[in-house]
PDB file of N, CA and C in Angstrom:
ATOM      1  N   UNK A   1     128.449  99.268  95.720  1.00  0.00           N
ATOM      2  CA  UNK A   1     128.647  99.283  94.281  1.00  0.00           C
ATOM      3  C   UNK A   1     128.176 100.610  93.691  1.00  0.00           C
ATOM      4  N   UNK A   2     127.208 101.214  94.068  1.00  0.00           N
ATOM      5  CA  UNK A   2     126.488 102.288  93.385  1.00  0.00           C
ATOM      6  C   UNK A   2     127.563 103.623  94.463  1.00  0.00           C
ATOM      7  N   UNK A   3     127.731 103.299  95.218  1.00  0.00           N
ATOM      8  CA  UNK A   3     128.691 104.374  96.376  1.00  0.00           C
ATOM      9  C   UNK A   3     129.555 104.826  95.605  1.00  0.00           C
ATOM     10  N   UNK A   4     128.877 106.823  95.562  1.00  0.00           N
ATOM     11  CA  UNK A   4     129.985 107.618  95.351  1.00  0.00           C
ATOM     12  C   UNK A   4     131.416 107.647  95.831  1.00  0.00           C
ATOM     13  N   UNK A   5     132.056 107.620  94.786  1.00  0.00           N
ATOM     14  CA  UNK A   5     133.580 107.579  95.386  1.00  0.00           C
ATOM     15  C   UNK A   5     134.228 109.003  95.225  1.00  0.00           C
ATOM     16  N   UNK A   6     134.986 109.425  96.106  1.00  0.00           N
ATOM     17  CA  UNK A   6     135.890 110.542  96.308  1.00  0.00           C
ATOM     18  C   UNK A   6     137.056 110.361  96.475  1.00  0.00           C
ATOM     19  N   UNK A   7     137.977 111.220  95.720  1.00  0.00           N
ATOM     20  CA  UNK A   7     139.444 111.006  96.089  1.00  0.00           C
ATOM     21  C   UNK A   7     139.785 111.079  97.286  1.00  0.00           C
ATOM     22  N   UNK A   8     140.579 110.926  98.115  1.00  0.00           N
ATOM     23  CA  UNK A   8     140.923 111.079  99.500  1.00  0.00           C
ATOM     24  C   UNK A   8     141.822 112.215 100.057  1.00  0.00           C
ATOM     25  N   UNK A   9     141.034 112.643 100.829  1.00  0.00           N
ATOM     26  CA  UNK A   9     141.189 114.036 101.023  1.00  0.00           C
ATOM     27  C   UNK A   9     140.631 115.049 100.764  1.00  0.00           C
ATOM     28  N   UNK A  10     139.682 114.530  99.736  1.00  0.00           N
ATOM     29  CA  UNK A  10     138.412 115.482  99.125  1.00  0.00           C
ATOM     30  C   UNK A  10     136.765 114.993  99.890  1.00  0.00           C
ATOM     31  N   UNK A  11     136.763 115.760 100.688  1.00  0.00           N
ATOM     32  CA  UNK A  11     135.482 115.810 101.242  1.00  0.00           C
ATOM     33  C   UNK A  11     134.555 115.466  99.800  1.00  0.00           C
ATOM     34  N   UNK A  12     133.261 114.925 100.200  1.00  0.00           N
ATOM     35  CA  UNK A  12     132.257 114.813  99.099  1.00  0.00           C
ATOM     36  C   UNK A  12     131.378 116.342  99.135  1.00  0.00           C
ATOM     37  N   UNK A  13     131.292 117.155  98.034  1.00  0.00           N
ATOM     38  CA  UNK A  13     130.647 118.595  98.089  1.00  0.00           C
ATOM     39  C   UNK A  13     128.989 118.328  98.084  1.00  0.00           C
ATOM     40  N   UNK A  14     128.897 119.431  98.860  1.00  0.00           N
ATOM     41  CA  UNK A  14     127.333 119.622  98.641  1.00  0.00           C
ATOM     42  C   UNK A  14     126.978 120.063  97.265  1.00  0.00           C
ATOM     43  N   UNK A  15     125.398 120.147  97.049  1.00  0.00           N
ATOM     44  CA  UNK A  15     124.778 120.591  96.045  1.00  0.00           C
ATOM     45  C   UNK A  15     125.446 122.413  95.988  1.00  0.00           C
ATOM     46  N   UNK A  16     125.550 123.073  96.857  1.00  0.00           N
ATOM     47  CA  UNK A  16     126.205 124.366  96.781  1.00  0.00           C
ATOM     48  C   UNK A  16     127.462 124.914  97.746  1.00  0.00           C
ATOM     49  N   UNK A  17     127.484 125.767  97.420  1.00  0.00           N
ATOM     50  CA  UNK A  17     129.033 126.192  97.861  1.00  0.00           C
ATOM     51  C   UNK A  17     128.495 127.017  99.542  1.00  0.00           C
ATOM     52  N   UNK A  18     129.462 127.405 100.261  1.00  0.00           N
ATOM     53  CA  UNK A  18     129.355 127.389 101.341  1.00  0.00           C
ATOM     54  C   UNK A  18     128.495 129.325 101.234  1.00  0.00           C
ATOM     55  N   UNK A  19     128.916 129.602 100.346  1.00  0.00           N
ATOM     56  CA  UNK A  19     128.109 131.020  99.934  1.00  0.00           C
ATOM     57  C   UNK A  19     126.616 130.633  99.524  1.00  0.00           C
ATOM     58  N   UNK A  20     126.117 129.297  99.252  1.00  0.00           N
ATOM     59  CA  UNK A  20     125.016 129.586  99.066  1.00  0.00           C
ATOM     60  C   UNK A  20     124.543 129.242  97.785  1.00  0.00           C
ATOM     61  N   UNK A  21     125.980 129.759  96.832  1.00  0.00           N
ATOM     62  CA  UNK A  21     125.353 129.642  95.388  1.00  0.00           C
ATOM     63  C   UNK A  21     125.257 127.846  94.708  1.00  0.00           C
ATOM     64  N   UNK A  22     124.636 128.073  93.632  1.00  0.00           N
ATOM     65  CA  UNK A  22     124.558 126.856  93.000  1.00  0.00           C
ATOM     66  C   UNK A  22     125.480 126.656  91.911  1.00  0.00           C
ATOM     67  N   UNK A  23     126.003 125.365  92.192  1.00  0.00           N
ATOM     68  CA  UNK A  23     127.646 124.806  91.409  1.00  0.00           C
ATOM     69  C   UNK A  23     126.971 124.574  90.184  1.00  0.00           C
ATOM     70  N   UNK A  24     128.158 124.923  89.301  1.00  0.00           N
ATOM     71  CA  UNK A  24     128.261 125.037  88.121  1.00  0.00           C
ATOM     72  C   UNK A  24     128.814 123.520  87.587  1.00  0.00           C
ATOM     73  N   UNK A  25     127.896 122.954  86.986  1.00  0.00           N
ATOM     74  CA  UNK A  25     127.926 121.686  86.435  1.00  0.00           C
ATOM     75  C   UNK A  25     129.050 121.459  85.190  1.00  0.00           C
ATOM     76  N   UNK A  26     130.008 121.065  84.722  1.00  0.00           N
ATOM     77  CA  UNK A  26     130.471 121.185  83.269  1.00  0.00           C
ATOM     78  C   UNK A  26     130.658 119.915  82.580  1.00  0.00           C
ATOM     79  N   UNK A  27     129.800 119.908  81.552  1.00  0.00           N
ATOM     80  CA  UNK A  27     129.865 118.926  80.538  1.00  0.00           C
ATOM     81  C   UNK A  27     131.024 118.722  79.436  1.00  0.00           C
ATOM     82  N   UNK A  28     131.273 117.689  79.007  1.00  0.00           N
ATOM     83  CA  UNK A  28     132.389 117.179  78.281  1.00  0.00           C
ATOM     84  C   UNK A  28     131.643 118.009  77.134  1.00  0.00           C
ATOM     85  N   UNK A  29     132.839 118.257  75.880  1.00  0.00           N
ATOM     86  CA  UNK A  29     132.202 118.799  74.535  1.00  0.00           C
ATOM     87  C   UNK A  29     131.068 118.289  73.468  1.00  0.00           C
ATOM     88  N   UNK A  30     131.323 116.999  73.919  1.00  0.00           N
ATOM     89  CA  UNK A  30     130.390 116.018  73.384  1.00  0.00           C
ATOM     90  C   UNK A  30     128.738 116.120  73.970  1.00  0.00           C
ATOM     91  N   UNK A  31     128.940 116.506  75.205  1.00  0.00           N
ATOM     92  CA  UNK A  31     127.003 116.786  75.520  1.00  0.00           C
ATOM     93  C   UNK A  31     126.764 118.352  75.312  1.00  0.00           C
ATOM     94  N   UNK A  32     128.201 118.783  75.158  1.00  0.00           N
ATOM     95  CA  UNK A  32     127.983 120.355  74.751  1.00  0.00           C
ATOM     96  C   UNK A  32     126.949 120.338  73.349  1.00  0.00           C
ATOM     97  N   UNK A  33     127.929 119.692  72.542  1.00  0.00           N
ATOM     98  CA  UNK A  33     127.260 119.980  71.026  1.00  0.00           C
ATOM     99  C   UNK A  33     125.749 119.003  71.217  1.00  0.00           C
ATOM    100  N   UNK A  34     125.742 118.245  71.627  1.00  0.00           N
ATOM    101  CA  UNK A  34     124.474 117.877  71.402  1.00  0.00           C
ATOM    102  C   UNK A  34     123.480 118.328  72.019  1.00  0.00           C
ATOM    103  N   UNK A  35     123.594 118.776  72.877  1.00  0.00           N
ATOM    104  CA  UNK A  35     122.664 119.560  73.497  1.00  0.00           C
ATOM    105  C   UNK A  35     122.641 121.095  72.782  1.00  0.00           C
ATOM    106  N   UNK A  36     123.655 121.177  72.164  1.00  0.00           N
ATOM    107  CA  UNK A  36     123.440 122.293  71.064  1.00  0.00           C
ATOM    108  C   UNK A  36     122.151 122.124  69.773  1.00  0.00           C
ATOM    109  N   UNK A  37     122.715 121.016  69.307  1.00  0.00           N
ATOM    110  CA  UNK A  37     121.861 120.480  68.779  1.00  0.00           C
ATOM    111  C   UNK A  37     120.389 120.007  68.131  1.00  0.00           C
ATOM    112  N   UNK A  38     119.784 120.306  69.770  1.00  0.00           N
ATOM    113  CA  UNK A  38     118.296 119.831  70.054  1.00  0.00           C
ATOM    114  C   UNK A  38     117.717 121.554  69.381  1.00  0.00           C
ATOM    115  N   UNK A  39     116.440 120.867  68.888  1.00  0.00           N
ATOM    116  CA  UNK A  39     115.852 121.917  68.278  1.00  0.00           C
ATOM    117  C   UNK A  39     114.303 121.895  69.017  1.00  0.00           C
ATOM    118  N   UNK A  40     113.288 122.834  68.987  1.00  0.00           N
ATOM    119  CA  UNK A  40     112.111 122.370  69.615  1.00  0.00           C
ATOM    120  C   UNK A  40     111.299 121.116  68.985  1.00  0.00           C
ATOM    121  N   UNK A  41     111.400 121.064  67.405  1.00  0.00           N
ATOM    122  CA  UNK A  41     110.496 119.509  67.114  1.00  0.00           C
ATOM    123  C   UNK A  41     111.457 118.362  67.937  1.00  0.00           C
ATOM    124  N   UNK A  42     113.017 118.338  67.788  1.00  0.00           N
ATOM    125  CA  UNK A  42     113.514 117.397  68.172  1.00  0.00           C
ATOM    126  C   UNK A  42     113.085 116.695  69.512  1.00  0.00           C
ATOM    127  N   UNK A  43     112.953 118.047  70.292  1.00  0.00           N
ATOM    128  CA  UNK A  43     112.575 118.074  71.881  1.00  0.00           C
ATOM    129  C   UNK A  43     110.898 117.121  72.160  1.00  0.00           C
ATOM    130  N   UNK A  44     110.462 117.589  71.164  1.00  0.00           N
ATOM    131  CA  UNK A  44     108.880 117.528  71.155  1.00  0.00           C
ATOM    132  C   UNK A  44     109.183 116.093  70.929  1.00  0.00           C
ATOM    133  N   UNK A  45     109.548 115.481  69.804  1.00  0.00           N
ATOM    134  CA  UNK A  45     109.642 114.137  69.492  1.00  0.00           C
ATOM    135  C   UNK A  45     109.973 113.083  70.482  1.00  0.00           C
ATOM    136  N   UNK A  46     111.473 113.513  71.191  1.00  0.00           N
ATOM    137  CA  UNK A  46     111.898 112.979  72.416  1.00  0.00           C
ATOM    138  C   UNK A  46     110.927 112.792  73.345  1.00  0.00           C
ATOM    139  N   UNK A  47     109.814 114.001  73.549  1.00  0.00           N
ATOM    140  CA  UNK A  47     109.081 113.880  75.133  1.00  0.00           C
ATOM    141  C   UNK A  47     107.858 112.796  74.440  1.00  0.00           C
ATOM    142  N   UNK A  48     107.673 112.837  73.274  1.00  0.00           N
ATOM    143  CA  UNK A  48     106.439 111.562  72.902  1.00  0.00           C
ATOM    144  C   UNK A  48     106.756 110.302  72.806  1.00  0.00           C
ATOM    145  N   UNK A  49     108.545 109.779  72.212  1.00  0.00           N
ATOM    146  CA  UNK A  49     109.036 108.847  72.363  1.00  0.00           C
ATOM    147  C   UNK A  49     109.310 108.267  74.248  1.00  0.00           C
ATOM    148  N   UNK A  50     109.634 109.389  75.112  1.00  0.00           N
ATOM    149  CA  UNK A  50     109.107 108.775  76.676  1.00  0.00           C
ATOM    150  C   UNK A  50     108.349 108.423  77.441  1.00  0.00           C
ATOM    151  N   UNK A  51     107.295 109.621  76.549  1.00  0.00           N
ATOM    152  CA  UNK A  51     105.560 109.186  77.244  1.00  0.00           C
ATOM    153  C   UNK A  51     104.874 108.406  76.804  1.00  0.00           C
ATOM    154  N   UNK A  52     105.967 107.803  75.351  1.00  0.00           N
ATOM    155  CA  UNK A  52     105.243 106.353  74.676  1.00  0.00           C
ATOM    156  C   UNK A  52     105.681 105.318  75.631  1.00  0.00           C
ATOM    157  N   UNK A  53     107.003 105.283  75.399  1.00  0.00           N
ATOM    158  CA  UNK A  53     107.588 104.505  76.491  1.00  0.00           C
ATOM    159  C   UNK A  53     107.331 103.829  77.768  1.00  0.00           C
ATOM    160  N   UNK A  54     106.969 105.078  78.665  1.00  0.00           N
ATOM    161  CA  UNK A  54     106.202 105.340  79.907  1.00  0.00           C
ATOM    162  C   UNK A  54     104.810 104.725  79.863  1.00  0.00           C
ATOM    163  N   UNK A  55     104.117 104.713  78.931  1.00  0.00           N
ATOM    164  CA  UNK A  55     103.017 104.053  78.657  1.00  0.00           C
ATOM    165  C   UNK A  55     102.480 102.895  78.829  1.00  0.00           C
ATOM    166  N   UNK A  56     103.734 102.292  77.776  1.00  0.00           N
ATOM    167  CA  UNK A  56     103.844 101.102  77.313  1.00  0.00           C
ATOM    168  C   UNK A  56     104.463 100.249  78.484  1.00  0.00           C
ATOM    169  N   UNK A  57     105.411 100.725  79.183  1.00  0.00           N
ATOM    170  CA  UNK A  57     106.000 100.431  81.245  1.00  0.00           C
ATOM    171  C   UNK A  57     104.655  99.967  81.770  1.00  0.00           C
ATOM    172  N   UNK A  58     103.779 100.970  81.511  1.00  0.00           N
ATOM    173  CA  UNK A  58     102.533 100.596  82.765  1.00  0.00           C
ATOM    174  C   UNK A  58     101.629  99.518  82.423  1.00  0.00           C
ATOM    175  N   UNK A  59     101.251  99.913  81.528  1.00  0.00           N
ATOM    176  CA  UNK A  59     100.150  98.961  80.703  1.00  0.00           C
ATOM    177  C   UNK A  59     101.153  97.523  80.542  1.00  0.00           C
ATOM    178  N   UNK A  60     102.171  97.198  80.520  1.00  0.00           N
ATOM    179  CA  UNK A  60     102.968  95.739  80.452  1.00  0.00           C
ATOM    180  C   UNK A  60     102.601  95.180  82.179  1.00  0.00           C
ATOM    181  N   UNK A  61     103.097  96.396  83.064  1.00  0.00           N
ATOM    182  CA  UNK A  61     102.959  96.376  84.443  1.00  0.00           C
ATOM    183  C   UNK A  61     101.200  95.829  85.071  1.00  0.00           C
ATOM    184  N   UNK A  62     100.530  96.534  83.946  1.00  0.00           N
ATOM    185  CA  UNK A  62      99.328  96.552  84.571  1.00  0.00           C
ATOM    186  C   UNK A  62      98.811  94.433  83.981  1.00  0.00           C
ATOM    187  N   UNK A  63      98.986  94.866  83.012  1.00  0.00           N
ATOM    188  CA  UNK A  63      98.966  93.119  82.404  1.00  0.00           C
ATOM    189  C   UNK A  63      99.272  91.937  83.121  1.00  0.00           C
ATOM    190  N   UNK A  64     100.424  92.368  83.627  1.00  0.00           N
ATOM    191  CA  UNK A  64     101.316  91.189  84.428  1.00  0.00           C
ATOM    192  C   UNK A  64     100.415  90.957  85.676  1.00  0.00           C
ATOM    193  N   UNK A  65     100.059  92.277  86.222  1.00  0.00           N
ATOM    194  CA  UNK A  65      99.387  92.276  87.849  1.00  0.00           C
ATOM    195  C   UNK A  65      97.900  91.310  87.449  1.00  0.00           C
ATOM    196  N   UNK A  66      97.509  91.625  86.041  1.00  0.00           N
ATOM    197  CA  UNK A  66      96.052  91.039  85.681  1.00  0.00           C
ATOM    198  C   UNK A  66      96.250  89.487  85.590  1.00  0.00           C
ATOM    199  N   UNK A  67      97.326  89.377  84.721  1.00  0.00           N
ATOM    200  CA  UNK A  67      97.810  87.891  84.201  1.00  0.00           C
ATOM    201  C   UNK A  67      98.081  86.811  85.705  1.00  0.00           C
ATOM    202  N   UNK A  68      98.839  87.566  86.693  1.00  0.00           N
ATOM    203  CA  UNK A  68      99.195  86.915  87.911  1.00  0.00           C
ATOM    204  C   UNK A  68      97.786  86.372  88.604  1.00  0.00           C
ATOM    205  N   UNK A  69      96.984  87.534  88.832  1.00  0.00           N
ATOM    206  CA  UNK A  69      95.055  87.649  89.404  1.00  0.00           C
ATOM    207  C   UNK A  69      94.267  86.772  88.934  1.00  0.00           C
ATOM    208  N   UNK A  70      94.791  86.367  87.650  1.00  0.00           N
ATOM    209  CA  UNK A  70      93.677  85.171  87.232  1.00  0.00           C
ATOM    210  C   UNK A  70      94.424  83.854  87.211  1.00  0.00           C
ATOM    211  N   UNK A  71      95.288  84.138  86.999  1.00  0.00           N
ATOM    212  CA  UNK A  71      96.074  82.241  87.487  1.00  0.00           C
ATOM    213  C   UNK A  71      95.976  82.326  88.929  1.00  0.00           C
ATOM    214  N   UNK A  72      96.003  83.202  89.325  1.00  0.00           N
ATOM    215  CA  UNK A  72      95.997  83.207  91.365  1.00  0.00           C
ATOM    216  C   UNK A  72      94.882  82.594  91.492  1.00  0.00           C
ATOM    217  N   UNK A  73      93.790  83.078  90.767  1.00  0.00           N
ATOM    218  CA  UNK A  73      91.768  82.944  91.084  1.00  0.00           C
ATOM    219  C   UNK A  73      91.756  81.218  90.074  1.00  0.00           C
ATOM    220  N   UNK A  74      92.136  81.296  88.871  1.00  0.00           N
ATOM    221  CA  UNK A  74      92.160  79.939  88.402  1.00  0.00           C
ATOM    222  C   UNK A  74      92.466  78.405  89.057  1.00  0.00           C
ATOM    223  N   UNK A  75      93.559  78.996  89.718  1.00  0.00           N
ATOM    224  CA  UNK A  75      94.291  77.932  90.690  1.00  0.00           C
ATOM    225  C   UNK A  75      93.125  77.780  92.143  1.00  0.00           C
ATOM    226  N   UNK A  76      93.006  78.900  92.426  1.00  0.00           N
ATOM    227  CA  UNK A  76      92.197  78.297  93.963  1.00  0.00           C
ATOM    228  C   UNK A  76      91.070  77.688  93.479  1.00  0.00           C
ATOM    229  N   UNK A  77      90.394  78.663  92.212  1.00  0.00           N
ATOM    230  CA  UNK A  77      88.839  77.538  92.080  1.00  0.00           C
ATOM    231  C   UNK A  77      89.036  76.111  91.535  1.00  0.00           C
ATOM    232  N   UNK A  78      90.551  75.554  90.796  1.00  0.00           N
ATOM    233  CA  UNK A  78      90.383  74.327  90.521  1.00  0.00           C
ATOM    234  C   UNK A  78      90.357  73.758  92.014  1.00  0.00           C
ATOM    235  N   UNK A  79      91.724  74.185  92.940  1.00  0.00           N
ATOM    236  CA  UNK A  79      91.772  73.448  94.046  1.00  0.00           C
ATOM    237  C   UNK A  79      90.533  73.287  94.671  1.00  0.00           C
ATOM    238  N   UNK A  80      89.675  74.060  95.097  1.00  0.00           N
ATOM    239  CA  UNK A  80      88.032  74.523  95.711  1.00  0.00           C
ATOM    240  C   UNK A  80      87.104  73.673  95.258  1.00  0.00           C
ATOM    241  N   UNK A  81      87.393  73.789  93.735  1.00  0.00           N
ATOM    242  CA  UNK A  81      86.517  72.084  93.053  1.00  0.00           C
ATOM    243  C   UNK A  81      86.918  70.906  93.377  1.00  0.00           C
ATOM    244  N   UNK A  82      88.140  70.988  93.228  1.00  0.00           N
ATOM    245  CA  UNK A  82      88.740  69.401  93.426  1.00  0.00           C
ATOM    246  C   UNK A  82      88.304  68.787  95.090  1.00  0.00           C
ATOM    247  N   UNK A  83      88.733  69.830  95.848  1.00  0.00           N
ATOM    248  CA  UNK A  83      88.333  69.615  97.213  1.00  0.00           C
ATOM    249  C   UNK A  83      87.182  69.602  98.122  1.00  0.00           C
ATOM    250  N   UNK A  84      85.861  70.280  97.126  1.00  0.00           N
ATOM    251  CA  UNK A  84      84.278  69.671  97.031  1.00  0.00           C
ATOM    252  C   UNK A  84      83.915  68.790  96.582  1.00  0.00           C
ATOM    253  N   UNK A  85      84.281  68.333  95.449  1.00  0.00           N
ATOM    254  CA  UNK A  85      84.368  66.984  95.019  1.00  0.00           C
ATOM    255  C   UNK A  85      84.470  66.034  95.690  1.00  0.00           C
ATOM    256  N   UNK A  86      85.628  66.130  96.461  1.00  0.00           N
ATOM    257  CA  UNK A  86      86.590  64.617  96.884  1.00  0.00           C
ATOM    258  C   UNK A  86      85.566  64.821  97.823  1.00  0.00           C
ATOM    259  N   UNK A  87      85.004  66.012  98.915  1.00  0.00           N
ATOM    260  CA  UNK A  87      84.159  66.113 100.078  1.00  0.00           C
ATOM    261  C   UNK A  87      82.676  65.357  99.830  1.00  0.00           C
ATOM    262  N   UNK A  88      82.296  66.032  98.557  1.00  0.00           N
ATOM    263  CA  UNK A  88      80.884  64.845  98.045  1.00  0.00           C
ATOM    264  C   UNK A  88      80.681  64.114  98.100  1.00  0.00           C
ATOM    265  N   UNK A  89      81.937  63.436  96.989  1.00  0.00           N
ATOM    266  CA  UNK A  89      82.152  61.924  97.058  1.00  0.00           C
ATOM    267  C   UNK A  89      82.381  61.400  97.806  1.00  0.00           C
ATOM    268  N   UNK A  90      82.815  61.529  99.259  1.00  0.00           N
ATOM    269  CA  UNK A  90      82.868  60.777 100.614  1.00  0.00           C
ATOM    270  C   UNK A  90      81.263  60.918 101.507  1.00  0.00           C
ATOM    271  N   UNK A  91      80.865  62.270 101.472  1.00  0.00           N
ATOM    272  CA  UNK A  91      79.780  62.238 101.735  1.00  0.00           C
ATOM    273  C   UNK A  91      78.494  61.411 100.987  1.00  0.00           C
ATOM    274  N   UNK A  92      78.865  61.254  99.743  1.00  0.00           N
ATOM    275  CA  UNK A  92      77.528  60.636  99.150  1.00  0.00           C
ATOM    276  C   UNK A  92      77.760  59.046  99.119  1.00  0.00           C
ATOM    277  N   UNK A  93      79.431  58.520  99.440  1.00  0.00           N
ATOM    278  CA  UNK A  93      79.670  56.904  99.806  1.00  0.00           C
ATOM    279  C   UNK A  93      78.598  56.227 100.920  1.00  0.00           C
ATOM    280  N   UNK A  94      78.868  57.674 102.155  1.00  0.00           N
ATOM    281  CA  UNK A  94      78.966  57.148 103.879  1.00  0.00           C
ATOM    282  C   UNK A  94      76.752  57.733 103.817  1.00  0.00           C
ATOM    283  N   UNK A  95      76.245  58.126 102.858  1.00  0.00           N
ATOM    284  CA  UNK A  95      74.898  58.562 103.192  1.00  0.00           C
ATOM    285  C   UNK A  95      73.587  58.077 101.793  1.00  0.00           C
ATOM    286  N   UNK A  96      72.822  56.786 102.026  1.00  0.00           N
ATOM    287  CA  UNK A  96      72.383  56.147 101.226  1.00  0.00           C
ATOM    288  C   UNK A  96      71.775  57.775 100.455  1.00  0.00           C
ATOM    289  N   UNK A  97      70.477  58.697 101.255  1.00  0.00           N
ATOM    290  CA  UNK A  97      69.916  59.782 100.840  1.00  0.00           C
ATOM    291  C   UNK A  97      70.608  60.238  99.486  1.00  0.00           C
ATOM    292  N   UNK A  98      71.806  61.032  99.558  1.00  0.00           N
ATOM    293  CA  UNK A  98      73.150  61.296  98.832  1.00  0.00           C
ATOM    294  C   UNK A  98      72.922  60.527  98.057  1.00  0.00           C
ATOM    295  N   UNK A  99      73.206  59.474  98.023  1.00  0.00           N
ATOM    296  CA  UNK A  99      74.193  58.266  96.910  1.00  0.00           C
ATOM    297  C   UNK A  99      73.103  58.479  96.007  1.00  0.00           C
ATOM    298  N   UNK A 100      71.647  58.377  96.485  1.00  0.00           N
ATOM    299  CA  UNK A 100      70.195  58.263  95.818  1.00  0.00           C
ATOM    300  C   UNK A 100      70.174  59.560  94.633  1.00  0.00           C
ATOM    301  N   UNK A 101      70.441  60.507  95.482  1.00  0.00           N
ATOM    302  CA  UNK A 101      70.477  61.956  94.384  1.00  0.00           C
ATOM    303  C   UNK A 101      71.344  62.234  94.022  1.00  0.00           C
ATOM    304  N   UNK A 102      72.365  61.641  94.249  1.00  0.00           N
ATOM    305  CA  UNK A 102      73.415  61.961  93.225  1.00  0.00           C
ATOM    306  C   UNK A 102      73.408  60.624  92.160  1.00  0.00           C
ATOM    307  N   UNK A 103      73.227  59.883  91.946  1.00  0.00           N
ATOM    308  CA  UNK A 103      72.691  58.978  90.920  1.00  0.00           C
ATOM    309  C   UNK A 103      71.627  59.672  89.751  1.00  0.00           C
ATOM    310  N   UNK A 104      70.546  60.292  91.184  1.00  0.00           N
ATOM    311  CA  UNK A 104      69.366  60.910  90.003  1.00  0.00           C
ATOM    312  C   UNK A 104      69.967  61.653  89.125  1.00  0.00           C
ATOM    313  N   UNK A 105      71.016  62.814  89.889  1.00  0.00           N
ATOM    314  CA  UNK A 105      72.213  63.857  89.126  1.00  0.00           C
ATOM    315  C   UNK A 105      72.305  63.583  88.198  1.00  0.00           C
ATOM    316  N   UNK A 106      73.658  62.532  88.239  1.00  0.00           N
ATOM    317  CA  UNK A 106      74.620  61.868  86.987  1.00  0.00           C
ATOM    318  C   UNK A 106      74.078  60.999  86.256  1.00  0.00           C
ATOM    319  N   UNK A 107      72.971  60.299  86.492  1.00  0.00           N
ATOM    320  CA  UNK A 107      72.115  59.394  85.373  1.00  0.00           C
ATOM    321  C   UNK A 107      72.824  57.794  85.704  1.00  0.00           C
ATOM    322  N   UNK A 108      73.403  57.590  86.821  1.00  0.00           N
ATOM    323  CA  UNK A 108      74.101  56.518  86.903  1.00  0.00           C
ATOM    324  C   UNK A 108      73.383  55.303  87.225  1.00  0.00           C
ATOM    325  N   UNK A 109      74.277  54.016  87.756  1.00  0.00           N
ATOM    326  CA  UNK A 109      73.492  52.640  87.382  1.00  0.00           C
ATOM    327  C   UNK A 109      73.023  52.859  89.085  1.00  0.00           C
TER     328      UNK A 109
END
């Protein structure tokens, strides 16, 4: 899909000509004039509107990697609780000692 296409019969050209030199690019009139156009504030404006841009890419990027890290860490310590728990509570059924201090614990009957 992204594969340069060539007419057939037309080899695909290198970046330069077999002399060496570097090909001459030509733009439609339309990037002519606008690129006429650009003035140095314009330029200046453009490179702060990318490096805002660019910014704002990473720091979303960096969020997401943070946001993922703590539901990753949230999730194992519920599972980690849940699964000490259930381990307690079998241990403190099957061991009078247990059952004794964990009563004292929880204040139970």
């Amino acid at each position: 899909m992204n594969a340069a296409r060539h007419a057939p019969g037309h080899p695909p050209e290198d970046a330069s000509d077999p002399a060496g030199r570097a090909r001459t690019i030509r733009f439609p009139p339309f990037w002519q004039a606008y690129v006429a156009r650009q003035t140095e504030p314009r330029l200046a404006v453009l490179d702060e509107l990318v490096d805002a841009h660019v910014e704002r890419r990473v720091l979303r990027r960096y969020l997401r990697r943070l946001k993922h890290a703590l539901l990753f860490a949230f999730v194992t310590a519920a599972a980690a609780a849940h699964w000490f728990s259930d381990q307690i509570a079998w241990l403190v059924e099957r061991m009078p000692a247990l059952r004794a201090f964990w009563t004292l614990l929880t204040g139970g009957p």
